[in-house]
Protein backbone atom coordinates (compact mmCIF):
# COMPACT_ATOMS: atom_id res chain seq x y z
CA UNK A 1 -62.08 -14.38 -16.91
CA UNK A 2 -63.97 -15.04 -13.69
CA UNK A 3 -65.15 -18.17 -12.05
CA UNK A 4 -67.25 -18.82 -8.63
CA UNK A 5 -64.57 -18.77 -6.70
CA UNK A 6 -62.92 -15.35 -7.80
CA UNK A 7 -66.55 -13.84 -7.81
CA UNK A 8 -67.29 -15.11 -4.51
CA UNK A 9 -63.56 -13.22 -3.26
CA UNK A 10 -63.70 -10.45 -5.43
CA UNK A 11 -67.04 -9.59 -6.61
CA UNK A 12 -65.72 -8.99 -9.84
CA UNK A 13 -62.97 -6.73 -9.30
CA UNK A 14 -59.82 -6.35 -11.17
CA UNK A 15 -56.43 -8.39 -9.88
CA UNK A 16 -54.05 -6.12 -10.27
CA UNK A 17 -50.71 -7.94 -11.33
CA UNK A 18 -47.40 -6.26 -10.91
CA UNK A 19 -44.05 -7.51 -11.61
CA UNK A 20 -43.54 -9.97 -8.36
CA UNK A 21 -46.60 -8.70 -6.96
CA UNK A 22 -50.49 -9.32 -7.39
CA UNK A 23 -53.14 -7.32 -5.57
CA UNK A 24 -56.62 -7.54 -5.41
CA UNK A 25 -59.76 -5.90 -3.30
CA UNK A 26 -62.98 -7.33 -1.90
CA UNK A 27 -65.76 -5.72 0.04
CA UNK A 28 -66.61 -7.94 3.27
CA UNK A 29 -69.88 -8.06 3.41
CA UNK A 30 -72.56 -10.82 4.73
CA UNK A 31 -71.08 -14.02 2.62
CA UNK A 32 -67.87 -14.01 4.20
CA UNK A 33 -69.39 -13.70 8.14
CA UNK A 34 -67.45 -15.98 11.01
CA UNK A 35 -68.62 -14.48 14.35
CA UNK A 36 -71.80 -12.29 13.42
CA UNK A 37 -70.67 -8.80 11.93
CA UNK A 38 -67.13 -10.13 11.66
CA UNK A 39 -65.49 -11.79 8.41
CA UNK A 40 -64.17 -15.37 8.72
CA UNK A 41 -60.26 -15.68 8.70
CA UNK A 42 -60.93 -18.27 6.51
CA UNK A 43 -62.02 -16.07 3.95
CA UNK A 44 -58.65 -13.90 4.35
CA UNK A 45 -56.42 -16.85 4.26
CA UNK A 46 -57.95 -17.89 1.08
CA UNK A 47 -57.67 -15.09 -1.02
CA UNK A 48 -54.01 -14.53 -0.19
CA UNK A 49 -53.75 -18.34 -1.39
CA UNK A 50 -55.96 -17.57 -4.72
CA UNK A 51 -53.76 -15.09 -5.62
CA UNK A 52 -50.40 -16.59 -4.76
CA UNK A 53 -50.14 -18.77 -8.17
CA UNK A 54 -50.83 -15.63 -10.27
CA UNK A 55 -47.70 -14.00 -8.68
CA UNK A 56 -45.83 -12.71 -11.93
CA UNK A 57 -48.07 -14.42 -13.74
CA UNK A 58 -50.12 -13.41 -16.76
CA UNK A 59 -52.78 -16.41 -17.01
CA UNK A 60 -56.36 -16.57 -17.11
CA UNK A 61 -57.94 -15.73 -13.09
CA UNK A 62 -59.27 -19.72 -13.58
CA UNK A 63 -55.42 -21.23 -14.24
CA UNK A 64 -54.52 -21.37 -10.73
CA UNK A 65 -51.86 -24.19 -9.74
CA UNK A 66 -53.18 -24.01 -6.28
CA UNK A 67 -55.83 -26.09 -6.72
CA UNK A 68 -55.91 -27.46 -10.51
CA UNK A 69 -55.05 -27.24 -14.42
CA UNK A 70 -58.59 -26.75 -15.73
CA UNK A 71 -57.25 -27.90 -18.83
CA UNK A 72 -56.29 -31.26 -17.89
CA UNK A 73 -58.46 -31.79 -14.98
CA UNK A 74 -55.92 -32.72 -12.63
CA UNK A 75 -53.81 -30.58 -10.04
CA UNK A 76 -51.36 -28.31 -10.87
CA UNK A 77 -48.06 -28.40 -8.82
CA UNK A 78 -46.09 -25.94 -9.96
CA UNK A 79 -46.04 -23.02 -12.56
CA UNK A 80 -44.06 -22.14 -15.76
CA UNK A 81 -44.57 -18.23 -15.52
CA UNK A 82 -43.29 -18.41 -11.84
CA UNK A 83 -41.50 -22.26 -10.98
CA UNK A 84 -43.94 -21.77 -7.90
CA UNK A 85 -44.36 -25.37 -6.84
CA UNK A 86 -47.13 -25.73 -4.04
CA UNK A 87 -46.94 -29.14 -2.74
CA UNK A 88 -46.83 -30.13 -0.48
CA UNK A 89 -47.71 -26.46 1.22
CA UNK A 90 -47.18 -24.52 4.76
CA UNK A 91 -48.46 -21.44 5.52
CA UNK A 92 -48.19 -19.30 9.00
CA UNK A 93 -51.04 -16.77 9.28
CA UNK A 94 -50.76 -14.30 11.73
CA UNK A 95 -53.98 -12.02 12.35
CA UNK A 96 -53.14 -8.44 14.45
CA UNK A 97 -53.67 -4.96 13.90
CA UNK A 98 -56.78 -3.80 12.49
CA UNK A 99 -59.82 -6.17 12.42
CA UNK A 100 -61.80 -6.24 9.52
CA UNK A 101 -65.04 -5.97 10.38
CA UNK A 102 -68.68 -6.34 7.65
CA UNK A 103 -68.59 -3.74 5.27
CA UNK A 104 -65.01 -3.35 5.37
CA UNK A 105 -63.10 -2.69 1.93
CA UNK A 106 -59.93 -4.59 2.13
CA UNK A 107 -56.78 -5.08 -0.29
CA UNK A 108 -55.53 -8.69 -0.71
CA UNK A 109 -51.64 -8.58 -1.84
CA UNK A 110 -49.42 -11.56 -2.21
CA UNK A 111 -45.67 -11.80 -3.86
CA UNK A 112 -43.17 -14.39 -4.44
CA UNK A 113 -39.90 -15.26 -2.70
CA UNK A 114 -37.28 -17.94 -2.86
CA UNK A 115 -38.78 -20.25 -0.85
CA UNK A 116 -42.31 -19.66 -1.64
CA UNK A 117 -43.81 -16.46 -1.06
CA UNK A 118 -45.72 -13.33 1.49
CA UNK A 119 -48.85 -11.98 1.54
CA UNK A 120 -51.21 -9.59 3.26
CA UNK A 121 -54.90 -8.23 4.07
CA UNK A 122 -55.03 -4.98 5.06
CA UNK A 123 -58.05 -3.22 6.05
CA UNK A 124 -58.45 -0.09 3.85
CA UNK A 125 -57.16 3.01 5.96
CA UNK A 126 -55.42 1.65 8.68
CA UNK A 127 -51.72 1.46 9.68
CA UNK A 128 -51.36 -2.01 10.04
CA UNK A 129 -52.38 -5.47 8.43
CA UNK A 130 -55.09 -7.27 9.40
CA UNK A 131 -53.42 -10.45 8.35
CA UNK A 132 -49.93 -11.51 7.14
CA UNK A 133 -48.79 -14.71 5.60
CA UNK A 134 -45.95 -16.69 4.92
CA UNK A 135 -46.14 -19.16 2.31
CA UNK A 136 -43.96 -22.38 2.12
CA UNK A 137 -43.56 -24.08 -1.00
CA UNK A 138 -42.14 -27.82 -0.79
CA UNK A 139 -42.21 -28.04 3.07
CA UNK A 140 -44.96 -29.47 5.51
CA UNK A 141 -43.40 -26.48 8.16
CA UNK A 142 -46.50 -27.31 10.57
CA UNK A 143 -44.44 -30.84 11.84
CA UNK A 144 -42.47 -29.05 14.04
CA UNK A 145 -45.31 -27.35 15.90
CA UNK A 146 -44.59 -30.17 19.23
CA UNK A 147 -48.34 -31.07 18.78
CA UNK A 148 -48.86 -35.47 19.36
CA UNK A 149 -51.90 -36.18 17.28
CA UNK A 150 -52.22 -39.68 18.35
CA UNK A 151 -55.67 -38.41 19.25
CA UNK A 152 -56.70 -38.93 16.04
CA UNK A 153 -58.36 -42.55 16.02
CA UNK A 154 -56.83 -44.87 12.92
CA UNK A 155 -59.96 -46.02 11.90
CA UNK A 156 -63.70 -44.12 11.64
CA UNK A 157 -65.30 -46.86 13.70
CA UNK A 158 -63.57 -45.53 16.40
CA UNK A 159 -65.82 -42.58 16.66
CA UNK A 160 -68.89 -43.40 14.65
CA UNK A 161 -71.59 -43.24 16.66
CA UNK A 162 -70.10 -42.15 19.58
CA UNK A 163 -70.21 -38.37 18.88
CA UNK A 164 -72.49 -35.70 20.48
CA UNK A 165 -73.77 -33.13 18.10
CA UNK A 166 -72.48 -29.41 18.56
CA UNK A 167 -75.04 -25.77 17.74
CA UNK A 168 -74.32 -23.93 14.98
CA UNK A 169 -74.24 -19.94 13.98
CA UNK A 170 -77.33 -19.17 11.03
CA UNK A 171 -74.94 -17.41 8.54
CA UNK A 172 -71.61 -18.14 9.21
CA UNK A 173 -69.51 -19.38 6.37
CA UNK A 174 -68.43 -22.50 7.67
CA UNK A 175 -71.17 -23.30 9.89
CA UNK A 176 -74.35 -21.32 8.80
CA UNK A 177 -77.30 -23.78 8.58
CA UNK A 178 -79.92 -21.24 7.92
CA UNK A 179 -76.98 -19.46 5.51
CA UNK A 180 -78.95 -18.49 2.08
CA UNK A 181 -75.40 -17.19 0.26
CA UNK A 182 -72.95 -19.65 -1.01
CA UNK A 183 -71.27 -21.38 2.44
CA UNK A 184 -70.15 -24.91 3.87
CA UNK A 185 -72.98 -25.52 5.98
CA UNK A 186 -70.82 -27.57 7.94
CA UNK A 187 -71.67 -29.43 11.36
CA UNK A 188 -69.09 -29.95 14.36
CA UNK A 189 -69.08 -33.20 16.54
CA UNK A 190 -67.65 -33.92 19.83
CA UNK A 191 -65.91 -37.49 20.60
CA UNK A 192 -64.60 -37.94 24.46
CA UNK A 193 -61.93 -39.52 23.47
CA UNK A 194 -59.67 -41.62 25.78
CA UNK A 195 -56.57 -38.53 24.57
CA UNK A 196 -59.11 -36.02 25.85
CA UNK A 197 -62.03 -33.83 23.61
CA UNK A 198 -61.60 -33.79 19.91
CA UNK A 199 -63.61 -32.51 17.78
CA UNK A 200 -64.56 -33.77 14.49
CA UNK A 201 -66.70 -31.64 10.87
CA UNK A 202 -66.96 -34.30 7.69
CA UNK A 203 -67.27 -33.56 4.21
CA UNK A 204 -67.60 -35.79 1.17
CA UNK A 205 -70.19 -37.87 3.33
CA UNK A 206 -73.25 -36.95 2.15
CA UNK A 207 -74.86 -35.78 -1.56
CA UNK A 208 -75.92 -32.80 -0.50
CA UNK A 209 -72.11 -31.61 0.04
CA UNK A 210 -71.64 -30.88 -3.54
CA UNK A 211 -73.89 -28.04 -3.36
CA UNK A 212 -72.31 -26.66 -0.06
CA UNK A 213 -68.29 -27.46 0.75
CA UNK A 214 -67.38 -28.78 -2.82
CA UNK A 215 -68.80 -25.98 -4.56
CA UNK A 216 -65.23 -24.61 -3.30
CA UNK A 217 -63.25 -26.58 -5.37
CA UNK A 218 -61.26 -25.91 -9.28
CA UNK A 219 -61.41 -28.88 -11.76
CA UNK A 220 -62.15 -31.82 -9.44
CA UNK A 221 -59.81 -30.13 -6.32
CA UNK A 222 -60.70 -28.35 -3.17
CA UNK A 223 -59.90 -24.73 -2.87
CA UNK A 224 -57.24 -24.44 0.42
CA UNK A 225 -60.03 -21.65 1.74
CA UNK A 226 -62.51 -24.55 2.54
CA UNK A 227 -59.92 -26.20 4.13
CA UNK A 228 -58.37 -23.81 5.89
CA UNK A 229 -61.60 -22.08 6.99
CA UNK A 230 -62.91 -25.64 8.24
CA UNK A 231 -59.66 -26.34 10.41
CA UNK A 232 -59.96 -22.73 11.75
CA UNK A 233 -63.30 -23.23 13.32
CA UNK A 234 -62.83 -27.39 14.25
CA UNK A 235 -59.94 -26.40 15.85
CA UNK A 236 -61.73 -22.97 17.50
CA UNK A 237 -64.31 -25.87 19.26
CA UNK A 238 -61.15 -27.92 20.68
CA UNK A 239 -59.97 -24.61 22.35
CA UNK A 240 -63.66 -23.92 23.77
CA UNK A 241 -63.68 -26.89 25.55
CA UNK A 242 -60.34 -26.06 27.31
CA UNK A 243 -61.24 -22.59 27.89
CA UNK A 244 -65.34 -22.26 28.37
CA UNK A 245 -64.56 -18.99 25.75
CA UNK A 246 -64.75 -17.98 22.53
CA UNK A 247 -61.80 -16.48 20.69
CA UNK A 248 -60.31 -14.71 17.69
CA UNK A 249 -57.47 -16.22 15.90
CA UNK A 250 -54.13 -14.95 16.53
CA UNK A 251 -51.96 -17.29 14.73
CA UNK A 252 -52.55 -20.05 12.73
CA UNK A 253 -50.56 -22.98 10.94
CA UNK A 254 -50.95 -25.19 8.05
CA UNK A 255 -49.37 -27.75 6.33
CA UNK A 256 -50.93 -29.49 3.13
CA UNK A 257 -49.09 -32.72 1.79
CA UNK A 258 -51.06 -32.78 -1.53
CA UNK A 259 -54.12 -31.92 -3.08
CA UNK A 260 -57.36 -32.87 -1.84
CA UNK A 261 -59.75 -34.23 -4.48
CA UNK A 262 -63.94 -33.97 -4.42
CA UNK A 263 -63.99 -37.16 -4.67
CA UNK A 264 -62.56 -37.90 -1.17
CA UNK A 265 -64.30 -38.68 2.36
CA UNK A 266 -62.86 -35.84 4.18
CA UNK A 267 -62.32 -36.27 8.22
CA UNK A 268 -61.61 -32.79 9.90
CA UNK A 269 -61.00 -32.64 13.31
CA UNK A 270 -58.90 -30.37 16.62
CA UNK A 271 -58.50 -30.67 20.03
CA UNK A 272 -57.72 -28.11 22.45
CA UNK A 273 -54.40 -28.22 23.85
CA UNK A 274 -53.91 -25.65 26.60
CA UNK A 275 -55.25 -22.31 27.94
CA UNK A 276 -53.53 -18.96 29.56
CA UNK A 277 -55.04 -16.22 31.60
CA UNK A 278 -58.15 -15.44 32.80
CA UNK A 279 -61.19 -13.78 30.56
CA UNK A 280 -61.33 -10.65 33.10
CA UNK A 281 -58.17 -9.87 32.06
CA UNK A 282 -56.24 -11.57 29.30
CA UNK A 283 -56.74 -15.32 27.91
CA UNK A 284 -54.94 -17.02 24.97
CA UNK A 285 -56.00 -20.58 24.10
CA UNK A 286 -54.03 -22.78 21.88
CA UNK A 287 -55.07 -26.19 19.58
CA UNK A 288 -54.39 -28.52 17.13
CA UNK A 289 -55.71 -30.13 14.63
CA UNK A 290 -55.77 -31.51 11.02
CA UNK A 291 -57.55 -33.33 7.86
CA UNK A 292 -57.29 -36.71 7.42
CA UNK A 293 -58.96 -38.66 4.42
CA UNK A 294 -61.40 -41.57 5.02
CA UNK A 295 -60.40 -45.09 3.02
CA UNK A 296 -63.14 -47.28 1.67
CA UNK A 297 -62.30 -49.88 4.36
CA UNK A 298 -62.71 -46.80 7.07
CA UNK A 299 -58.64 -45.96 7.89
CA UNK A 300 -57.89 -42.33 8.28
CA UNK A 301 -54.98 -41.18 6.41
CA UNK A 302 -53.96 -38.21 7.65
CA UNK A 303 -52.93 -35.40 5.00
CA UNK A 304 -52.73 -32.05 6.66
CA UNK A 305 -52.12 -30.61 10.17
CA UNK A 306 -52.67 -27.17 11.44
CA UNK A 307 -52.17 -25.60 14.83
CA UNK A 308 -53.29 -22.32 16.45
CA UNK A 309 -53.31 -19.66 19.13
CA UNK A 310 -56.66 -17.31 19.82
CA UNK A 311 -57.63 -14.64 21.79
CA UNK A 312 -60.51 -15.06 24.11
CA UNK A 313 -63.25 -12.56 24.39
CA UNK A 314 -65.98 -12.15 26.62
CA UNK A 315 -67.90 -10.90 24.37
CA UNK A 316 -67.68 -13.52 21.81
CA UNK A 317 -68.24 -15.76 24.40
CA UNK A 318 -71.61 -13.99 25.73
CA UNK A 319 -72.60 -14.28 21.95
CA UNK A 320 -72.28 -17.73 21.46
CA UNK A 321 -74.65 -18.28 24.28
CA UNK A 322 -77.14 -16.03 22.60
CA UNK A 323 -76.85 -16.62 18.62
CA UNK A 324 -75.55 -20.25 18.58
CA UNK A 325 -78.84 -22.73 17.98
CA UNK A 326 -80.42 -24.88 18.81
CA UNK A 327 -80.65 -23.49 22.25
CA UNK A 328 -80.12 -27.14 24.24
CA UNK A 329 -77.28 -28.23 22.02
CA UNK A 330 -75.48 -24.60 23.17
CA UNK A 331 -76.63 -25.10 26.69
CA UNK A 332 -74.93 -28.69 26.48
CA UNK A 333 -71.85 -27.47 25.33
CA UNK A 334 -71.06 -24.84 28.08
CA UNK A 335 -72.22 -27.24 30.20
CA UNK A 336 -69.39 -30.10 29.15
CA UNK A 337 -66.88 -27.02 28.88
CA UNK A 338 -67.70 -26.24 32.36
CA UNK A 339 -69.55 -22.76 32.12
């Protein structure tokens, strides 16, 4: 049995289920678009997570204790077939090798381990991954990144109002506004905050959000690729404004204390935390960042954290200049990043 989500991955295509191991294969083409032409990591991180809780596991492809029990409408946190028990959840990403690029077949793999499990996206006929995971059941692993995220404000009055609005790409997944396939459609703001530039996306705000970021959800839950995707790209702002670049994720961190509900006033945000190099040669830029959820009385509680390195680009930067829109908002953001 398929549902959205599994179509959306893997048009369809049969997970192959192995013993400890569970594989399955997706074509990249325009739906899953970060930087125009190439796939959001987002979209690779999630399917190694949409497989993991099938792992040795023969349920239906819509049983997934990642996200929910369909059954009983309420999250899943752990499995019989496997004793996999997500929450709360860490995962390390690490992106290298061959980059997958639209039109791309790739092969999704995951597989269990003692303390939660592995998986990988490789790029059909190269030598080396594209991206590997390690999964951590039972362990927020992302605390010990060093990060202080005192940034964060305790209370959405802090920043209401005071944000200025960033551009956005047409078809990306996260951030395509003009994006006719299934996407977030999210929008990025930037607070100057007295802890430096943060950057904030919401979700769970408006009506119209159950048509674009919940529509990634299981039974009530949100799948970890909206999440993960979102964090990716809030946190891919913070570094701009430290750097004046664009970049491609390198390495990327997560940790999930629980299961977010679509019922919830979601707070995203990242700031940029420091920057290597020079773009004529070599530049790395690092951030952090995390989700918080909003409280009827406005106090963020915060319920994930994530961290990450990327590789600056030239090129992605010249293309932000030139596909981002609208043209002032793009203009104004170079401008505050000092480029």
């Amino acid at each position: 049995m398929s549902d959205f989500i599994s179509s959306f991955l893997f048009d369809g295509d049969p997970v192959k289920n192995a013993d400890k191991t569970i594989s399955a294969s997706m074509i990249m083409d325009p739906a899953k678009d970060g930087w125009v032409g190439i796939p959001h990591g987002g979209i690779g991180m999630g399917a190694v997570l949409e497989l993991m809780p099938g792992v040795g596991a023969n349920r239906s492809r819509t049983d997934s204790p990642m996200t929910d029990n369909p059954r009983t409408d309420s999250p899943r946190t752990d499995s019989p077939e496997t004793n996999f028990k997500p929450y709360p959840l860490s995962c390390a990403f690490r992106m290298g090798g061959t980059g997958a690029r639209e039109g791309d077949r790739i092969t999704v793999t995951a597989a269990l381990t003692d303390g939660g499990g592995t998986g990988q996206v490789m790029v059909a006929g190269a030598a080396r991954p594209y991206i590997t995971a390690e999964i951590f059941a039972g362990k927020m692993e992302t605390e010990s990144d060093g990060y202080d995220r005192s940034y964060l404000p305790e209370n959405f009055a802090a920043i209401k109002g005071r944000m200025t609005h960033l551009p956005s790409y047409q078809n990306c997944f996260v951030c395509g506004v003009d994006r006719r396939l299934p996407g977030l459609k999210r929008r990025f703001h930037l607070w100057e905050s007295p802890h430096g530039r943060v950057v904030f996306a919401f979700a769970g705000f408006t009506d119209e959000d159950r048509e674009t970021f919940f529509r990634f959800s299981r039974g009530g839950f949100v799948h970890p690729m909206a999440l993960l995707a979102l964090l990716d790209e809030t946190m891919g702002w913070g570094g701009f404004f430290v750097s004046g670049n664009g970049g491609v994720s390198v390495r990327l961190n997560y940790g999930l204390s629980r299961p977010i509900r679509t019922d919830e006033k979601l707070v995203f945000f990242g700031r940029g935390e420091k920057v290597s190099g020079r773009i004529d040669k070599r530049m790395f830029f690092w951030a952090s960042g995390g989700l918080a959820v909003m409280a009827p009385d406005g106090s963020l509680d915060p319920v994930m954290t994530s961290s990450g390195q990327w590789y600056a680009l030239a090129a992605l930067t010249q293309q932000m200049r030139t596909e981002l829109m609208p043209e002032a908002l793009t203009q104004k953001a170079f401008a505050l990043a000092g480029h």
